[in-house]
Structures are given as structure tokens and as C-alpha cells.
Protein backbone atom coordinates (compact mmCIF):
# COMPACT_ATOMS: atom_id res chain seq x y z
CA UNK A 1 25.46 -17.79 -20.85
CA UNK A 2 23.29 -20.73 -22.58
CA UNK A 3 19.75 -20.31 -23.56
CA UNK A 4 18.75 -22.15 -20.76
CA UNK A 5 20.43 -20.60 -18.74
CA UNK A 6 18.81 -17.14 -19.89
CA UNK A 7 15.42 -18.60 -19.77
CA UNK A 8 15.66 -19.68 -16.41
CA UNK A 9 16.97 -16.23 -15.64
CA UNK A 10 13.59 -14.44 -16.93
CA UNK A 11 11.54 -16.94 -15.20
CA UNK A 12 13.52 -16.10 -11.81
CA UNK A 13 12.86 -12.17 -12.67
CA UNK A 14 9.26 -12.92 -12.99
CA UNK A 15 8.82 -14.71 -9.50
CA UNK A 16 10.26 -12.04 -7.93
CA UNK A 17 8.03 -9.44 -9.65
CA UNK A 18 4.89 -11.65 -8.45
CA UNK A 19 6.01 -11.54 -5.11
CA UNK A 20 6.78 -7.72 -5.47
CA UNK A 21 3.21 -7.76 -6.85
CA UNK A 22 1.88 -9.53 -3.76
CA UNK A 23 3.98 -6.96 -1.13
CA UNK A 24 0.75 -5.23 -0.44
CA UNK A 25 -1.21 -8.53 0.75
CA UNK A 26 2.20 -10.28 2.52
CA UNK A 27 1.15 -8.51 6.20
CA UNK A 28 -2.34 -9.75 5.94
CA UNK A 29 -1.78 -13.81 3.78
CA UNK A 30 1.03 -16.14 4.61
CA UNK A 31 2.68 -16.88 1.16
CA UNK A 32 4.02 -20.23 0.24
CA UNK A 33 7.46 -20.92 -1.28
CA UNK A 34 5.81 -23.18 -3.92
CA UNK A 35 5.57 -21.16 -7.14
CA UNK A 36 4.80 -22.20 -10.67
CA UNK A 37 6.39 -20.20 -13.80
CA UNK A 38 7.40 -20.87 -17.68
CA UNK A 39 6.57 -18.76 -20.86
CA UNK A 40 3.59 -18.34 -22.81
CA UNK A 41 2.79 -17.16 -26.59
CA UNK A 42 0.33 -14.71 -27.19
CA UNK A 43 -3.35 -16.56 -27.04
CA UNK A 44 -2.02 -19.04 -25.07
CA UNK A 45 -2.45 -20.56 -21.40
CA UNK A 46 -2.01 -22.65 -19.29
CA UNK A 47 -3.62 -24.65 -16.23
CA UNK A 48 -2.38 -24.66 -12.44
CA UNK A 49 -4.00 -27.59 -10.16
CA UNK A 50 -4.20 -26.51 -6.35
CA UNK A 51 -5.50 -28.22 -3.27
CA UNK A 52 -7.27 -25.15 -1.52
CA UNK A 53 -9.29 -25.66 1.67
CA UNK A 54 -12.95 -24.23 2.43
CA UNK A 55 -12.18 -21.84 5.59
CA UNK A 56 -9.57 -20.01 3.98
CA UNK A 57 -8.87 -17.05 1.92
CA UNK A 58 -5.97 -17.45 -1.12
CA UNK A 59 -4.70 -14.32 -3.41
CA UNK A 60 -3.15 -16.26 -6.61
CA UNK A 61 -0.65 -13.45 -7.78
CA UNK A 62 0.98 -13.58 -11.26
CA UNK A 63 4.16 -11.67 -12.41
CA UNK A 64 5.85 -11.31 -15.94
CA UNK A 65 9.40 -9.26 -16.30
CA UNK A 66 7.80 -7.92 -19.52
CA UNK A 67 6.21 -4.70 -18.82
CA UNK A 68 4.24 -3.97 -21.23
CA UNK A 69 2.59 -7.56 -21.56
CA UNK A 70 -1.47 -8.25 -20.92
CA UNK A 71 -1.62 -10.97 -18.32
CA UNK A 72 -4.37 -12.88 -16.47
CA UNK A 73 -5.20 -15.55 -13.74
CA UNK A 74 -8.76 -16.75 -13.05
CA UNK A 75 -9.39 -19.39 -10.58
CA UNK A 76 -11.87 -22.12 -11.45
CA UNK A 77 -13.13 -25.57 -9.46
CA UNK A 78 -13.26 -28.69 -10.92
CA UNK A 79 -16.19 -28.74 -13.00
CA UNK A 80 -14.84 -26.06 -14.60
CA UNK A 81 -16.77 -22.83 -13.39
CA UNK A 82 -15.35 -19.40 -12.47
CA UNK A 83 -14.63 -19.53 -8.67
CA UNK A 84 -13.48 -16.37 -7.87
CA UNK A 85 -14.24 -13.72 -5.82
CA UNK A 86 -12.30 -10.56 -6.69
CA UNK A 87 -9.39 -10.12 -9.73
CA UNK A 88 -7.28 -7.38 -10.88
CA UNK A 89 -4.93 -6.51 -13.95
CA UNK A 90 -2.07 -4.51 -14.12
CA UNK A 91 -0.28 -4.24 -17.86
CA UNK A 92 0.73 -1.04 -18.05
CA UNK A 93 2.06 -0.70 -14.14
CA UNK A 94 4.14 2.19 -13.99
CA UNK A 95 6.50 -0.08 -12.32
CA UNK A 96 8.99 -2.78 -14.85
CA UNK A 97 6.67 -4.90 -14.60
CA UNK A 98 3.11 -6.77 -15.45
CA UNK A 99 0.72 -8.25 -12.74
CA UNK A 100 -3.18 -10.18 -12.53
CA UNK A 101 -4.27 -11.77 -9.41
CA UNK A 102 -6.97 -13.68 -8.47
CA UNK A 103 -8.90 -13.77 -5.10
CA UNK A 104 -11.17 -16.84 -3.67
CA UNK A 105 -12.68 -17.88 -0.80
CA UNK A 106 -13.33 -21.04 -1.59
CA UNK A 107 -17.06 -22.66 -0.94
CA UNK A 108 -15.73 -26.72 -0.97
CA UNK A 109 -12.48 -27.93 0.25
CA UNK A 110 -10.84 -29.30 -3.43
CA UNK A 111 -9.31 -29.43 -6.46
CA UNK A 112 -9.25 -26.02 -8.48
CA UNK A 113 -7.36 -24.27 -11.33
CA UNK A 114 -5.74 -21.34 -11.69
CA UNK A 115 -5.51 -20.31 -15.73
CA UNK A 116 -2.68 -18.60 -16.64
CA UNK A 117 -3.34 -16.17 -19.82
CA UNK A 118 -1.33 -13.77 -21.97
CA UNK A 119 -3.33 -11.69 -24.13
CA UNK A 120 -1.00 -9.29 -25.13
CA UNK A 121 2.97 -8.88 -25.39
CA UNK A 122 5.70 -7.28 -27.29
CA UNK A 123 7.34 -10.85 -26.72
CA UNK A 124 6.92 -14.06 -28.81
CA UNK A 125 7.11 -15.52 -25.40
CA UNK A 126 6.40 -13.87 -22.26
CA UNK A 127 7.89 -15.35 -19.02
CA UNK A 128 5.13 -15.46 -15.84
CA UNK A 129 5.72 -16.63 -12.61
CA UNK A 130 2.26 -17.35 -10.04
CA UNK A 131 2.57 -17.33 -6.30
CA UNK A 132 -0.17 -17.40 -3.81
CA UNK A 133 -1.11 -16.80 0.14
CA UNK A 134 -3.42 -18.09 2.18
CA UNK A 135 -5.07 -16.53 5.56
CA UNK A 136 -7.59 -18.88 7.54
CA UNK A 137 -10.68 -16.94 7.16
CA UNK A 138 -11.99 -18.22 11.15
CA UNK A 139 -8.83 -16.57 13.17
């Protein structure tokens, strides 16, 4: 197997620990298909754009396949300020695997980001993988 081919194989274990990571909010949010995922470096991150629409709720769930790792998501609007309502970290899960999410309700229908972080990993580059669901908040 090629190195791409093993890259894209740790990206693909990573999505499906972020939806494994997400299992406990799939009864109550509708989550999309549409993921985003690559590799980080320690210190680094990097900056999802998502249309999300004032009347509904959104978890933003991130997975890595490295278990030991110290991962985050926050979600921000477009000017830049924390937008969040509720987050959580997992690094040490007693499962294979790391987890952060993010929860928002959001106030304006619009642009916002979701920043992906690593702050920790035995890695030089740890693979993530961020999914999110949505529930309309009026039903």
C-alpha cells in the first residue's frame, strides 16, 4: 500500500470514530454525510466554514484514530467570537480513540467556523475527522 493510500486510510478510521463519538446524540440530531478530515501537527489548526441556520441546534463532533491525542473544536461566527453553547473533550477515552465536540444554537442564520485544534499527540501528525447534526430547535 502507497502513502496515500495509508493516509487516506487513517483519515477514514477517524470519521468513523467521530461518528462513533456522536452515537449518543444520533437518536436525538439528524447527521449529515458531509464530513471534513486531514492531519494536523501539534500547535496547529485549522478552520471549517459552515452555513448554520438560527432555529436549529448543531453538535460539531471531532474524531482522531490516535488515542492518546489532545483534540478540540470551538465554533465561532464571522466576526470571529466564540459562539458556542456547550463543548466537551475526551483524550484519554478509555475507548481507541480521541473526541471534542462543540454545541451551538445559533443566534443569526450565517457563516461560522468550526476550529479544529491538536494540542497534544504522540504523532507528528494526527489524523481528525469532524461531523455534525442538526435538530430544528421549533419541532
Amino acid at each position: 500500500m502507497g502513502f496515500a493510500a495509508a493516509a487516506k486510510a487513517t483519515v477514514d478510521d477517524a470519521l468513523s470514530f467521530a461518528y462513533e463519538a456522536a452515537l449518543p446524540y444520533h437518536k436525538q440530531y439528524a447527521f449529515r454525510k458531509d464530513a471534513w478530515g486531514g492531519d494536523l501537527g501539534v500547535g496547529d489548526r485549522v478552520a471549517v466554514r459552515a452555513q448554520l441556520f438560527k432555529g436549529n441546534e448543531y453538535w460539531f463532533i471531532l474524531g482522531s484514530e490516535v488515542k492518546s491525542a489532545v483534540i478540540s473544536v470551538h465554533l465561532y461566527d464571522e466576526a470571529g467570537k466564540l459562539a458556542e453553547n456547550d463543548s466537551w473533550q475526551k483524550p484519554n477515552d478509555k475507548k481507541h480513540f480521541s473526541a471534542a465536540g462543540a454545541y451551538i444554537i445559533p443566534q443569526n442564520t450565517g457563516t461560522y467556523f468550526a476550529i479544529v485544534e491538536v494540542f497534544q499527540s504522540p504523532e507528528e501528525r494526527t489524523h481528525w475527522a469532524l461531523v455534525y447534526g442538526y435538530k430544528d430547535k421549533k419541532k
